[in-house]
C-alpha atoms as a PDB file:
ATOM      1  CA  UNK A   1       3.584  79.608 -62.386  1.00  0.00           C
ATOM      2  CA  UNK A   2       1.682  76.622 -61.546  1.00  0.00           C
ATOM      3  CA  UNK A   3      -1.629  75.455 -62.593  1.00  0.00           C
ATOM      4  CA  UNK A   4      -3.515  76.558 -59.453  1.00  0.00           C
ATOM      5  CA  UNK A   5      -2.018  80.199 -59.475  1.00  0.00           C
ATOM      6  CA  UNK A   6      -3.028  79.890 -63.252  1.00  0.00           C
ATOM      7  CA  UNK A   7      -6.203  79.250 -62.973  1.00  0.00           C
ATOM      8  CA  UNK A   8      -6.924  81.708 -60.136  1.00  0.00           C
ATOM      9  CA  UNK A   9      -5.321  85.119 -61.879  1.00  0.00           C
ATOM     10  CA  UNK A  10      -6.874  83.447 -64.790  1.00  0.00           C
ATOM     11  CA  UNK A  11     -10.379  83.741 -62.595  1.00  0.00           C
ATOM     12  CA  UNK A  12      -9.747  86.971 -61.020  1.00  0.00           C
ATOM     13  CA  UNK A  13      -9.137  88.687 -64.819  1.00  0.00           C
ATOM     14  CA  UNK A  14     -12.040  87.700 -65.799  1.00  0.00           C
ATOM     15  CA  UNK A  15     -14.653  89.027 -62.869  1.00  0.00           C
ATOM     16  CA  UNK A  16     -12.756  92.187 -62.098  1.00  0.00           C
ATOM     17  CA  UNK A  17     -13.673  92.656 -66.149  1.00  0.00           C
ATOM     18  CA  UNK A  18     -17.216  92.687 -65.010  1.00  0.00           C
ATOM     19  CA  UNK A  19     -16.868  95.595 -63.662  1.00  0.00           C
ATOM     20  CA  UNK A  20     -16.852  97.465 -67.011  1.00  0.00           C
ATOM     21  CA  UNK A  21     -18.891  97.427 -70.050  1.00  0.00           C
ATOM     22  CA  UNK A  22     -16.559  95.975 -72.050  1.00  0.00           C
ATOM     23  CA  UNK A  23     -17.935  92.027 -71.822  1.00  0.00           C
ATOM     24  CA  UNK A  24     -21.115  90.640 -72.349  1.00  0.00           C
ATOM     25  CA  UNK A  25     -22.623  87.258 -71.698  1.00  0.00           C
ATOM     26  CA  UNK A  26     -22.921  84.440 -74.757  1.00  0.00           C
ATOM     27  CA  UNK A  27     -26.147  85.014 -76.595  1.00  0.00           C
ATOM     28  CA  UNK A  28     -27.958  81.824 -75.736  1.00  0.00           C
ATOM     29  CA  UNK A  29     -27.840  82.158 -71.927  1.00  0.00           C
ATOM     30  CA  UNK A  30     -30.421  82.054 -70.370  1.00  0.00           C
ATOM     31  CA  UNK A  31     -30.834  84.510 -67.052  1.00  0.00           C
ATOM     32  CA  UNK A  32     -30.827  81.130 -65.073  1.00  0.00           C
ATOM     33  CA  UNK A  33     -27.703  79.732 -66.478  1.00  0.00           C
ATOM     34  CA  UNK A  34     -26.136  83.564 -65.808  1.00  0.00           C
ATOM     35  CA  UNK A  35     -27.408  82.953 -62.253  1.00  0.00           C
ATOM     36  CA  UNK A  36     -25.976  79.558 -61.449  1.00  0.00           C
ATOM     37  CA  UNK A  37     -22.999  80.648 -62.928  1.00  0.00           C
ATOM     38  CA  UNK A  38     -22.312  83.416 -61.197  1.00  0.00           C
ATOM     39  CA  UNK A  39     -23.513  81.533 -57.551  1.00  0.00           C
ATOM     40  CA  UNK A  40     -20.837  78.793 -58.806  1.00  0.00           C
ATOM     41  CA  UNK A  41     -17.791  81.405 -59.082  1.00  0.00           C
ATOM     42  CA  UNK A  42     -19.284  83.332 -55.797  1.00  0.00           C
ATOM     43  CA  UNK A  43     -18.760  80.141 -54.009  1.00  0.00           C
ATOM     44  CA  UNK A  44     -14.937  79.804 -55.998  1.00  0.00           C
ATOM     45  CA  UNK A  45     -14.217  83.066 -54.816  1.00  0.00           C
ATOM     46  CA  UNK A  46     -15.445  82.754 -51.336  1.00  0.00           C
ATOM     47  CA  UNK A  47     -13.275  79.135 -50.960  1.00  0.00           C
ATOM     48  CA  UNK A  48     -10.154  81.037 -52.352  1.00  0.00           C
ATOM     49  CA  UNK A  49     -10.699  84.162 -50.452  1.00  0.00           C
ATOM     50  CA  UNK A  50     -10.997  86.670 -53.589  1.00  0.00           C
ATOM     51  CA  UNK A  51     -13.508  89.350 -51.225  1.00  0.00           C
ATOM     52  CA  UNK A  52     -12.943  91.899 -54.314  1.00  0.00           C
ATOM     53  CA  UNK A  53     -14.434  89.279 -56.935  1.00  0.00           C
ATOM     54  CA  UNK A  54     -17.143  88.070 -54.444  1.00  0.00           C
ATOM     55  CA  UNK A  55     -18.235  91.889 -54.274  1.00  0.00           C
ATOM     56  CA  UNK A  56     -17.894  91.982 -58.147  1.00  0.00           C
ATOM     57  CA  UNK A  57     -20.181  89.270 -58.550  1.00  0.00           C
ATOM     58  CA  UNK A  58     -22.925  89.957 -55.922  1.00  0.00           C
ATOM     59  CA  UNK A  59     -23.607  93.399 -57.946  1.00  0.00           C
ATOM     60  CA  UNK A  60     -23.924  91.613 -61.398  1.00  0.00           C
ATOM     61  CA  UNK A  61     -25.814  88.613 -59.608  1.00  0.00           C
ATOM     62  CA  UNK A  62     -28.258  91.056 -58.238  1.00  0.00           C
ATOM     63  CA  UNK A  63     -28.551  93.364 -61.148  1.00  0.00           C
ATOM     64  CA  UNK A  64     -29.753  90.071 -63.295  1.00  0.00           C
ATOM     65  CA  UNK A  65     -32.189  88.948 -59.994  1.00  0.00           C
ATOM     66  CA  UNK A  66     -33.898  92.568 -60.137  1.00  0.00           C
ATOM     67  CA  UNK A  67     -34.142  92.021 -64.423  1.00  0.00           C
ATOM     68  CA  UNK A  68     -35.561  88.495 -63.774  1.00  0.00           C
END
């Protein structure tokens, strides 16, 4: 596997977890850092073509907007 394909299922793991309870974010973010991360891997997923992730994020991006 190269490094690319690597870091992609590496990527995809980790926002199709989102979609359970079983994560949380690192205690000392802030609810901006959670947004700009999660517009940052949006636009990732968008460039790579991952629609399932990009739907993944969008509902944990607007769940935090709504909490803001």
């Amino acid at each position: 596997m190269n490094m690319e394909n690597l870091i992609l299922n590496l990527f995809v793991n980790s926002v199709n977890i989102m979609r359970t309870d079983n994560w949380k974010w690192p205690d000392e973010w802030t609810i901006d850092r959670k947004i700009k991360f999660l517009s940052e891997s949006l636009s990732y997923a968008e460039k790579h073509e991952l629609y399932e992730q990009c739907s993944i994020l969008r509902d944990v991006k607007n769940k935090i907007e709504t909490t803001k």
